[in-house]
PDB file of N, CA and C in Angstrom:
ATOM      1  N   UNK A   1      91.210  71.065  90.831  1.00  0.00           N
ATOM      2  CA  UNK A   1      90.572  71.856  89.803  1.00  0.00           C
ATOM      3  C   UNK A   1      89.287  71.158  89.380  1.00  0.00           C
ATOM      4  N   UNK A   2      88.085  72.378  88.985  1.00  0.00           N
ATOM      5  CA  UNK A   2      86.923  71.553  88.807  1.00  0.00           C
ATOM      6  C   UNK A   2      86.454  72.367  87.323  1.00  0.00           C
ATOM      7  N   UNK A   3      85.843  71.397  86.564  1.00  0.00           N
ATOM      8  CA  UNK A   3      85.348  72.188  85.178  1.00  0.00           C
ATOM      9  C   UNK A   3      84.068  73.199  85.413  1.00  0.00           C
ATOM     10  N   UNK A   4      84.079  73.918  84.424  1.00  0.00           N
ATOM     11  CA  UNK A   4      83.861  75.519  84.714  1.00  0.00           C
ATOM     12  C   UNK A   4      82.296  75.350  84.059  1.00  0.00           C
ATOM     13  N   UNK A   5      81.300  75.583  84.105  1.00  0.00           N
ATOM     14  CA  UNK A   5      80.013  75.934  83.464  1.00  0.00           C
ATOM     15  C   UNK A   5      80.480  75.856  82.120  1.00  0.00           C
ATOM     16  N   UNK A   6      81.413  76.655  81.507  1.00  0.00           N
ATOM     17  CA  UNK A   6      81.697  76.732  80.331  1.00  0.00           C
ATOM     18  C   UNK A   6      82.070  75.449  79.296  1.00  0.00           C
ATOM     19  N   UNK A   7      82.861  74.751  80.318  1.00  0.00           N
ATOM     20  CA  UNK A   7      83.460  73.643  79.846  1.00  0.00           C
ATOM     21  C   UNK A   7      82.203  72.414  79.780  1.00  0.00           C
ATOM     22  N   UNK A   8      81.673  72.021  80.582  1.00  0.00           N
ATOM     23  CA  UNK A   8      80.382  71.944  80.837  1.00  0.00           C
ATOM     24  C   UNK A   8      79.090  71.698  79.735  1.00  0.00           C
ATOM     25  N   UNK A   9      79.028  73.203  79.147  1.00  0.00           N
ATOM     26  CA  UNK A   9      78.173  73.489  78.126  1.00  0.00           C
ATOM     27  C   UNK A   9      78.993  73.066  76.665  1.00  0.00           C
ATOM     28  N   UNK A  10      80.321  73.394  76.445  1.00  0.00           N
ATOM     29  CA  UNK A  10      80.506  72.958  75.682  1.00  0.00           C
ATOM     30  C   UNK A  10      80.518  71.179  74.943  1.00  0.00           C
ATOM     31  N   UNK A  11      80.596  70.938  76.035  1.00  0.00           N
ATOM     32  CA  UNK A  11      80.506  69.059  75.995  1.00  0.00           C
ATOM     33  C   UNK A  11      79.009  69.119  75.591  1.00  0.00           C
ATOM     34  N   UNK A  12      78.378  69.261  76.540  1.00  0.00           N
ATOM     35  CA  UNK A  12      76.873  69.210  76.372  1.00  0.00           C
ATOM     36  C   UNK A  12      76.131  69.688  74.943  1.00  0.00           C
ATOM     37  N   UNK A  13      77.011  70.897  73.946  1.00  0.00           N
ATOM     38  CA  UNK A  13      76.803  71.021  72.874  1.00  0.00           C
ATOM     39  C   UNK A  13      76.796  70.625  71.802  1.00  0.00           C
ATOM     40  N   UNK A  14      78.139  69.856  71.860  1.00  0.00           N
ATOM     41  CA  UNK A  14      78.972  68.932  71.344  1.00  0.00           C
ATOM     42  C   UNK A  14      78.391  68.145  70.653  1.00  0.00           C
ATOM     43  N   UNK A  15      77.597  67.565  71.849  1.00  0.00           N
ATOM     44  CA  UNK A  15      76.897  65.872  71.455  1.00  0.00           C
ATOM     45  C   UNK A  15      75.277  66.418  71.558  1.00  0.00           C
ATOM     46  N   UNK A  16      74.925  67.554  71.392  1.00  0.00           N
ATOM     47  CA  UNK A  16      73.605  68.153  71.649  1.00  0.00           C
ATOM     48  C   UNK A  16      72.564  67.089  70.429  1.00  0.00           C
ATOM     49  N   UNK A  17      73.106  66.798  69.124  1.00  0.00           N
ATOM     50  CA  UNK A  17      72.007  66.080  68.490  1.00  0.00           C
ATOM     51  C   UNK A  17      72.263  64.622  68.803  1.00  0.00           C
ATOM     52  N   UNK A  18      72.336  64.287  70.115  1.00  0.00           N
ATOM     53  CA  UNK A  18      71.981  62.800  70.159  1.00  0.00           C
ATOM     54  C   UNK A  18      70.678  63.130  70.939  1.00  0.00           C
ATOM     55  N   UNK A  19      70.372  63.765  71.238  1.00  0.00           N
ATOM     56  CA  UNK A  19      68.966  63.726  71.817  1.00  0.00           C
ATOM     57  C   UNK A  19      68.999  64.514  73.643  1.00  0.00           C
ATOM     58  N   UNK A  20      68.414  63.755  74.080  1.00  0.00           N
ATOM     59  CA  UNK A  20      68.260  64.292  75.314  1.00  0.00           C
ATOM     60  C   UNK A  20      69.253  63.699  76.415  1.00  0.00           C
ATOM     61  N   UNK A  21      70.351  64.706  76.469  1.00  0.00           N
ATOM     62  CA  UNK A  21      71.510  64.289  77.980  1.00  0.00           C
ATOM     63  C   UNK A  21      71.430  64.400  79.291  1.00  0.00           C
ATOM     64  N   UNK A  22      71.727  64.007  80.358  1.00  0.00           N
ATOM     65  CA  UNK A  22      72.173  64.425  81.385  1.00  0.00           C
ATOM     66  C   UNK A  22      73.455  64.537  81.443  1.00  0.00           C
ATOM     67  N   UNK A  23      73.710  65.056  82.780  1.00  0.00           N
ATOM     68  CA  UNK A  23      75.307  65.307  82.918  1.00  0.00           C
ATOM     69  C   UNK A  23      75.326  64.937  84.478  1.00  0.00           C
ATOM     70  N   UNK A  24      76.584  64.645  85.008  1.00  0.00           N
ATOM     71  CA  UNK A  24      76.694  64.561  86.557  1.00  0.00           C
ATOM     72  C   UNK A  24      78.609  64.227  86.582  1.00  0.00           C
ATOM     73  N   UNK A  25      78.068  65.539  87.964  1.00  0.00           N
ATOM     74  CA  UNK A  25      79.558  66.136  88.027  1.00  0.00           C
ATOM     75  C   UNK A  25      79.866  64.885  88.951  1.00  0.00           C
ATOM     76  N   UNK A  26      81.421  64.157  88.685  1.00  0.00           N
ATOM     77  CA  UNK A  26      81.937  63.698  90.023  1.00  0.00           C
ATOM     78  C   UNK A  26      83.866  64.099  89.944  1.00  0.00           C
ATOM     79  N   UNK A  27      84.249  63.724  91.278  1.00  0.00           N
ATOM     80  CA  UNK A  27      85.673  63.930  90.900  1.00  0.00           C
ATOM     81  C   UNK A  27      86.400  64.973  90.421  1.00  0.00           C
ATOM     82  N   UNK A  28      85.437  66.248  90.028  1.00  0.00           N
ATOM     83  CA  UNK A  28      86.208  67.359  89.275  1.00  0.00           C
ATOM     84  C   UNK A  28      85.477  67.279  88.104  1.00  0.00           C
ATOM     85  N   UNK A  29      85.311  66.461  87.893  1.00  0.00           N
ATOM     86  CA  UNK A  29      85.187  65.978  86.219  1.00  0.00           C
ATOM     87  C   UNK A  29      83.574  65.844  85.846  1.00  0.00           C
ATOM     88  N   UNK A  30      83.205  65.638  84.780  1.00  0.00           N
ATOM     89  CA  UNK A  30      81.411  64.493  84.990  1.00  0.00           C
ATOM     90  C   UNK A  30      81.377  63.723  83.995  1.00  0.00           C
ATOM     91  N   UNK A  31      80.474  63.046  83.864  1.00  0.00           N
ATOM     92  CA  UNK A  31      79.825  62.200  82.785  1.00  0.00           C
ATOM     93  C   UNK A  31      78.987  62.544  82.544  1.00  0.00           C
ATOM     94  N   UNK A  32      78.465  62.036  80.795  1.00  0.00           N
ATOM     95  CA  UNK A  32      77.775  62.305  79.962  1.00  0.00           C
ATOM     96  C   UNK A  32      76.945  61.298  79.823  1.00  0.00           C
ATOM     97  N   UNK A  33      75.702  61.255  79.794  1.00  0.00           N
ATOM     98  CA  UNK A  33      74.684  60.167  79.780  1.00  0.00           C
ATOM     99  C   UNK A  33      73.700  60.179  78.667  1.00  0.00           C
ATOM    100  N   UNK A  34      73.258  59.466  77.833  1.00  0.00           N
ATOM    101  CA  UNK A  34      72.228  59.325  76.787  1.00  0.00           C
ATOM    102  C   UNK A  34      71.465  58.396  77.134  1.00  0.00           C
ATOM    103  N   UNK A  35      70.179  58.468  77.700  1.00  0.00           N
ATOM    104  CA  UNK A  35      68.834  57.125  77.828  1.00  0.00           C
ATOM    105  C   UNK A  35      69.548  56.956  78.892  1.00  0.00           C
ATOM    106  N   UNK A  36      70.158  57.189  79.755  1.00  0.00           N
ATOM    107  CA  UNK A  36      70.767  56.696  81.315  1.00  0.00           C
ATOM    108  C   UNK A  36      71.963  55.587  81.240  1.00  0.00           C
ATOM    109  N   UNK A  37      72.635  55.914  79.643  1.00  0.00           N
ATOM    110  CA  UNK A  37      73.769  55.130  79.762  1.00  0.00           C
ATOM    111  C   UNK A  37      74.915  56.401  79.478  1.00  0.00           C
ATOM    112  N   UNK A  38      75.847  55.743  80.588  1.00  0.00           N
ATOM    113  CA  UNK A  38      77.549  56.871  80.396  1.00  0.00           C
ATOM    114  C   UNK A  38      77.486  56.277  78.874  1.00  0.00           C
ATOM    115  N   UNK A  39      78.195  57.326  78.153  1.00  0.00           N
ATOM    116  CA  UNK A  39      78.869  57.463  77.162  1.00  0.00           C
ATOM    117  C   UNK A  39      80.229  58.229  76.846  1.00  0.00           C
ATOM    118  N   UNK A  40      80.294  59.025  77.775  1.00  0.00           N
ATOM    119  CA  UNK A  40      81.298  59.717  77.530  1.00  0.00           C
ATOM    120  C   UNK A  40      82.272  60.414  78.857  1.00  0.00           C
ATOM    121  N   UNK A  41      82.857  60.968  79.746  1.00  0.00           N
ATOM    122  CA  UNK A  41      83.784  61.807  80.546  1.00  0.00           C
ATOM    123  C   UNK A  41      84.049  62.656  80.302  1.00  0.00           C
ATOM    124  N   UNK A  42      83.988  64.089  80.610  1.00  0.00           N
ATOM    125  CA  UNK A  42      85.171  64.816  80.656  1.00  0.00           C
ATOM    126  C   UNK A  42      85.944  64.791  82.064  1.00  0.00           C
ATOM    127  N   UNK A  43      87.368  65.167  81.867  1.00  0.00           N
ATOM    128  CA  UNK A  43      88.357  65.338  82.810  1.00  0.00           C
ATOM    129  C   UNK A  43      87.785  66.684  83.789  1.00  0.00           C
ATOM    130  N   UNK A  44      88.503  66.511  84.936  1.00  0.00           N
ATOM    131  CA  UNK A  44      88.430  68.249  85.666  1.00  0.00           C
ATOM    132  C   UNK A  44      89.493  69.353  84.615  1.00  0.00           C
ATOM    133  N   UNK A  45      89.989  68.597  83.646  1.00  0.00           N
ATOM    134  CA  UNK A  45      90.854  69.919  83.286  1.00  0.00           C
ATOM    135  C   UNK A  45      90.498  69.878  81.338  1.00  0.00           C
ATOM    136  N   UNK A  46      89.061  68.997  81.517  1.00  0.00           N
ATOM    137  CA  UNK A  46      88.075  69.730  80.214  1.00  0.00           C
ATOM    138  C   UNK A  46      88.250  69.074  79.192  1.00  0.00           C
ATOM    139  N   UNK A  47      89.291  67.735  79.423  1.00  0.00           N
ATOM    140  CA  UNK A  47      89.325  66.867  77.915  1.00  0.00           C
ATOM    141  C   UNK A  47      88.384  65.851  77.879  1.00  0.00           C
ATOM    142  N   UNK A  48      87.609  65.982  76.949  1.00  0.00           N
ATOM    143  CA  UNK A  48      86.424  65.380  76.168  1.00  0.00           C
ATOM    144  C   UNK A  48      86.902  63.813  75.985  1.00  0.00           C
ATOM    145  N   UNK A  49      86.619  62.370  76.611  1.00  0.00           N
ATOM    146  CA  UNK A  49      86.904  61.258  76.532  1.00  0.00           C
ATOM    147  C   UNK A  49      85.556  60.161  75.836  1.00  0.00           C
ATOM    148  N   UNK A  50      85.499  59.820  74.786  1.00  0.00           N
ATOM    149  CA  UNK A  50      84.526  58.617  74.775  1.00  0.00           C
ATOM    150  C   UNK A  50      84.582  56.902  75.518  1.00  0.00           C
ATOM    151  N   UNK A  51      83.511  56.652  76.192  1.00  0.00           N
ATOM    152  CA  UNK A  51      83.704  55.162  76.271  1.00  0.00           C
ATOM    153  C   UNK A  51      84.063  53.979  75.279  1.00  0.00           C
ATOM    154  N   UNK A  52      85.158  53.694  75.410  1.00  0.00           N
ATOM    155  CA  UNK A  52      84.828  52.149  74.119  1.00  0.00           C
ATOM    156  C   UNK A  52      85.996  51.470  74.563  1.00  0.00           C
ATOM    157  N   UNK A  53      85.817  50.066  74.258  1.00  0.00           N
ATOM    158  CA  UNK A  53      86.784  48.964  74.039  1.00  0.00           C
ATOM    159  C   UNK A  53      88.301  48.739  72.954  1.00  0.00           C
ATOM    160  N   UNK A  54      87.397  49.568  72.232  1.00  0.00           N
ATOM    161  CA  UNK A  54      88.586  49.774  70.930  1.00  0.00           C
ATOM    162  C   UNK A  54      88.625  50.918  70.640  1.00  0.00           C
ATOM    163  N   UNK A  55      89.658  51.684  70.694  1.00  0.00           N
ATOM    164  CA  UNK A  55      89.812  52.807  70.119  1.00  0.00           C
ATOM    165  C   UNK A  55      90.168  53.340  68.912  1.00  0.00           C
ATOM    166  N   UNK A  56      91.318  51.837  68.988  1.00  0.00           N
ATOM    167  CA  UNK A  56      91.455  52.578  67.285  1.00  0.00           C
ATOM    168  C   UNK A  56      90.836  52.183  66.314  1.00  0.00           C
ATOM    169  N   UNK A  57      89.747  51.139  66.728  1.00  0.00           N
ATOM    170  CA  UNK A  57      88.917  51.394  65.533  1.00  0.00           C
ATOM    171  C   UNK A  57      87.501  52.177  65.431  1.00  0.00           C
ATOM    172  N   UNK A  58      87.268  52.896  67.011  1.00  0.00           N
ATOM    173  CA  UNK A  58      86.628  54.130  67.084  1.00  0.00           C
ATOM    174  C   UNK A  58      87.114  55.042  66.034  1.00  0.00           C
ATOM    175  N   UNK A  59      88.121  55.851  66.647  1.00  0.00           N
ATOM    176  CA  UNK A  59      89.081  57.158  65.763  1.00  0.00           C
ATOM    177  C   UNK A  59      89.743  56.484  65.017  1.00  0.00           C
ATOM    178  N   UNK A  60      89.859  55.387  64.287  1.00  0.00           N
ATOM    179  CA  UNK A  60      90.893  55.165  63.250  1.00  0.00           C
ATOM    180  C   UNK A  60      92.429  55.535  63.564  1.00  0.00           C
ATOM    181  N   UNK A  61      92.518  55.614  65.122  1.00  0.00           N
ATOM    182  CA  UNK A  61      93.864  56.129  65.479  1.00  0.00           C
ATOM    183  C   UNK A  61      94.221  56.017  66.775  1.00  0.00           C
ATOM    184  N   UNK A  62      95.459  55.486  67.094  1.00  0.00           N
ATOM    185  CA  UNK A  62      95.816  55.460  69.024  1.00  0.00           C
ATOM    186  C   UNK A  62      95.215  56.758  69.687  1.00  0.00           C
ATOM    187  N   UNK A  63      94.827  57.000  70.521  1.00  0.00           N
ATOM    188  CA  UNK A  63      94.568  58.024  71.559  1.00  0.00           C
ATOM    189  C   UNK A  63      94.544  58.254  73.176  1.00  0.00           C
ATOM    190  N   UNK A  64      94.770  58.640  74.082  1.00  0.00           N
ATOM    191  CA  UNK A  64      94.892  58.995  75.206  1.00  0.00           C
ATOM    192  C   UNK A  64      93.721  58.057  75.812  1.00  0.00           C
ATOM    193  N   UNK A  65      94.446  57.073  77.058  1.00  0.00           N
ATOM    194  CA  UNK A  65      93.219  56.372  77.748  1.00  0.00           C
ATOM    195  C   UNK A  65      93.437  57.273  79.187  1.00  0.00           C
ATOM    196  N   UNK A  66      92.188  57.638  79.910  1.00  0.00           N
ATOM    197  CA  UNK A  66      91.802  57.948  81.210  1.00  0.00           C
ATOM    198  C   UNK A  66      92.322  57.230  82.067  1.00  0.00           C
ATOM    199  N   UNK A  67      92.857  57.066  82.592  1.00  0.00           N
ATOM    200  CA  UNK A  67      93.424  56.149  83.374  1.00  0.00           C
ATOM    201  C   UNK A  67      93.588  54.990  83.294  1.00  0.00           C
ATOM    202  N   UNK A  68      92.898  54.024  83.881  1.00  0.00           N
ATOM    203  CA  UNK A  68      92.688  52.695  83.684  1.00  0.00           C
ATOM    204  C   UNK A  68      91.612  52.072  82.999  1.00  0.00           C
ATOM    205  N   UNK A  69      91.143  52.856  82.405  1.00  0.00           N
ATOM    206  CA  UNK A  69      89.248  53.155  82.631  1.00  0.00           C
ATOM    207  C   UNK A  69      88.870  53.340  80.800  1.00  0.00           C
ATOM    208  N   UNK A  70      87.977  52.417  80.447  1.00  0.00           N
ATOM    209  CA  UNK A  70      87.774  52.552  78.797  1.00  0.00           C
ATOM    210  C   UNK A  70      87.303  53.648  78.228  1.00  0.00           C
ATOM    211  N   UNK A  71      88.160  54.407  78.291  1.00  0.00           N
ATOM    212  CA  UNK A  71      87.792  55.656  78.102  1.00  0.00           C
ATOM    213  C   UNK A  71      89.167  56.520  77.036  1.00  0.00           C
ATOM    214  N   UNK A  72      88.520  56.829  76.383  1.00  0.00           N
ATOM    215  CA  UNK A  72      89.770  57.328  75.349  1.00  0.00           C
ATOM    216  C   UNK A  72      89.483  58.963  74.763  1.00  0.00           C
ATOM    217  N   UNK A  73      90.546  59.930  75.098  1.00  0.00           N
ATOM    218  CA  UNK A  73      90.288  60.776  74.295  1.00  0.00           C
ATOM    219  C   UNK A  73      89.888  61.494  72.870  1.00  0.00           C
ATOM    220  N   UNK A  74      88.942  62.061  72.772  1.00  0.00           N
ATOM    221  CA  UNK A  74      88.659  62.630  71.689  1.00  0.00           C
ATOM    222  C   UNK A  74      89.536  63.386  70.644  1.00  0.00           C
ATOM    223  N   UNK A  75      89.883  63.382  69.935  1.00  0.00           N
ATOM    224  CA  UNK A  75      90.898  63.886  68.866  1.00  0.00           C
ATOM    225  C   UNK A  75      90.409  65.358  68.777  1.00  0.00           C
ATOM    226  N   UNK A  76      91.475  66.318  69.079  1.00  0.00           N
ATOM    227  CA  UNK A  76      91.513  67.863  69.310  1.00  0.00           C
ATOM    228  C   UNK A  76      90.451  68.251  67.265  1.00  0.00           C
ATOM    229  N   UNK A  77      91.050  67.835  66.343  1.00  0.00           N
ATOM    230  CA  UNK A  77      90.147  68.016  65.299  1.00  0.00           C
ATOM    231  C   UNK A  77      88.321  67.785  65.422  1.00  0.00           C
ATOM    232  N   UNK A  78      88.039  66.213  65.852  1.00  0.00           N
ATOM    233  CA  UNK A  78      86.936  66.170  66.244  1.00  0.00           C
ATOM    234  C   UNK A  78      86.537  67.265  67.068  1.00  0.00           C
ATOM    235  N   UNK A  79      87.064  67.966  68.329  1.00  0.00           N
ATOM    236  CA  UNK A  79      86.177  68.907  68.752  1.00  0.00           C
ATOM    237  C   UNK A  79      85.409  70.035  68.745  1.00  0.00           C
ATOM    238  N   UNK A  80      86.107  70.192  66.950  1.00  0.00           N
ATOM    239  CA  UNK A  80      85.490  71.574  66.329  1.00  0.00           C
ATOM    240  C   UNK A  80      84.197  70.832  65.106  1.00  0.00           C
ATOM    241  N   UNK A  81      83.989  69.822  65.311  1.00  0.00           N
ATOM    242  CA  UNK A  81      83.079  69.379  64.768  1.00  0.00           C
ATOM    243  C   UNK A  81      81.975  68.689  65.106  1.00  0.00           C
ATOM    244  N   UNK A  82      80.739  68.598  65.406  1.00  0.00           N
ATOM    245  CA  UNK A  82      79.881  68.115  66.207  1.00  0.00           C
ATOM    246  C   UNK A  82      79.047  66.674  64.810  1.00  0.00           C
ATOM    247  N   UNK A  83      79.267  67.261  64.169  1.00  0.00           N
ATOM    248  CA  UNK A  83      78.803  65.609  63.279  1.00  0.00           C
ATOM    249  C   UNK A  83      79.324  64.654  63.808  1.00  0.00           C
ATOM    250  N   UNK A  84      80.623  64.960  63.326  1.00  0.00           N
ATOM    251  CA  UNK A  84      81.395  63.755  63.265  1.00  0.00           C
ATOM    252  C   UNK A  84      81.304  63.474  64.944  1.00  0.00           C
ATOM    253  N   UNK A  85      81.223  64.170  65.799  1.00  0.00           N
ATOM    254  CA  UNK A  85      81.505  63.828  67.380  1.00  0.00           C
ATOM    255  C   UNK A  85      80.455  63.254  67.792  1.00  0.00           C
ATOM    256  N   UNK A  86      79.333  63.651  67.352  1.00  0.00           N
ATOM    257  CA  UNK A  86      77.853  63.008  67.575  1.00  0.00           C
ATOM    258  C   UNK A  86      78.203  61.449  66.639  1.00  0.00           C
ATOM    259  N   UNK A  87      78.813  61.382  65.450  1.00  0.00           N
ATOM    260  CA  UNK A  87      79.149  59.928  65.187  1.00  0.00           C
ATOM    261  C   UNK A  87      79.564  58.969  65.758  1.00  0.00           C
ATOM    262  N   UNK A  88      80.799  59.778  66.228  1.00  0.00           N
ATOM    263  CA  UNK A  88      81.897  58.638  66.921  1.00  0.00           C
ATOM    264  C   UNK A  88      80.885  57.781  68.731  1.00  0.00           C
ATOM    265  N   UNK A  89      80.295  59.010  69.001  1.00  0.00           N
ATOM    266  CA  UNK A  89      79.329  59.054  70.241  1.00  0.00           C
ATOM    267  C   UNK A  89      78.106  57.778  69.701  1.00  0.00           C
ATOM    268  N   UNK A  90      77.345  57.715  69.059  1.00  0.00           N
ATOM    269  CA  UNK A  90      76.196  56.753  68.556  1.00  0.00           C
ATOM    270  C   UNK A  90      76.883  55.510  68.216  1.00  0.00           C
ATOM    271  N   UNK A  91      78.008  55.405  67.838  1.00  0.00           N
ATOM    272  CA  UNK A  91      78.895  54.000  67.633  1.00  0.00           C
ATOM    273  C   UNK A  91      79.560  53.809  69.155  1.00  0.00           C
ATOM    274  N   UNK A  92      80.066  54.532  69.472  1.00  0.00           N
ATOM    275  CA  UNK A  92      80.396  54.070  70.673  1.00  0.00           C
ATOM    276  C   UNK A  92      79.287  53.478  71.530  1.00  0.00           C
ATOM    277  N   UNK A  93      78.277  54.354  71.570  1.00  0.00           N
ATOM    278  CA  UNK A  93      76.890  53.882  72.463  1.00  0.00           C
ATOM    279  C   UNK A  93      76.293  51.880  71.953  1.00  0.00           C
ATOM    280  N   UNK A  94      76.544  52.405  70.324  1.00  0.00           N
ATOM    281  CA  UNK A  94      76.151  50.725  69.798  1.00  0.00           C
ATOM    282  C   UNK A  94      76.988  49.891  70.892  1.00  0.00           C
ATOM    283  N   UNK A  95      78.364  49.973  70.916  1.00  0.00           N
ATOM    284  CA  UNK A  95      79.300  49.114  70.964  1.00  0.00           C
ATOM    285  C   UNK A  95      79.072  48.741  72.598  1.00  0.00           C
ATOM    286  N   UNK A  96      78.692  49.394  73.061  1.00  0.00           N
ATOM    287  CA  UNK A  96      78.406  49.516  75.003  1.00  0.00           C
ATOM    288  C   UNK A  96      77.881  48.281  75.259  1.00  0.00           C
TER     289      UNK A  96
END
């Protein structure tokens, strides 16, 4: 399974006020890039992951890691909110 245009745009919306993104599909899935650094994943099956070392003191809370890979899911609340997602995204980027 591969993510849909839709899924796609919505990520890309998401984090639309950090400025200027790329995206690049691999695996099903792509990454999210700000200034030519990953920041973020989505899965092929559309879950929104940030990069970081610590998560719970990203989200203030345990969350879903990507595999092996520092990468932690986004909290289903955060995704109806783009402040706060564009937050958690600019701290994560600090922390890189």
């Amino acid at each position: 399974m591969s993510l849909s245009d839709g899924d796609i745009a919505f990520a890309v919306d998401l984090f639309n006020d950090l400025g200027a993104l790329t995206t690049r599909k691999m695996f099903g899935g792509m990454c999210l890039y700000h200034d030519g650094t990953v920041f973020a994943l989505q899965s092929s099956d559309g879950c929104l992951y940030l990069k970081t070392k610590n998560p719970v003191a990203l989200f203030d809370a345990q969350t879903d890691q990507f595999h092996n890979m520092p990468y932690y899911a986004i909290p289903e609340d955060i995704l109806d909110d783009p402040d706060t997602a564009c937050a958690l995204a600019r701290r994560a980027l600090i922390a890189l």
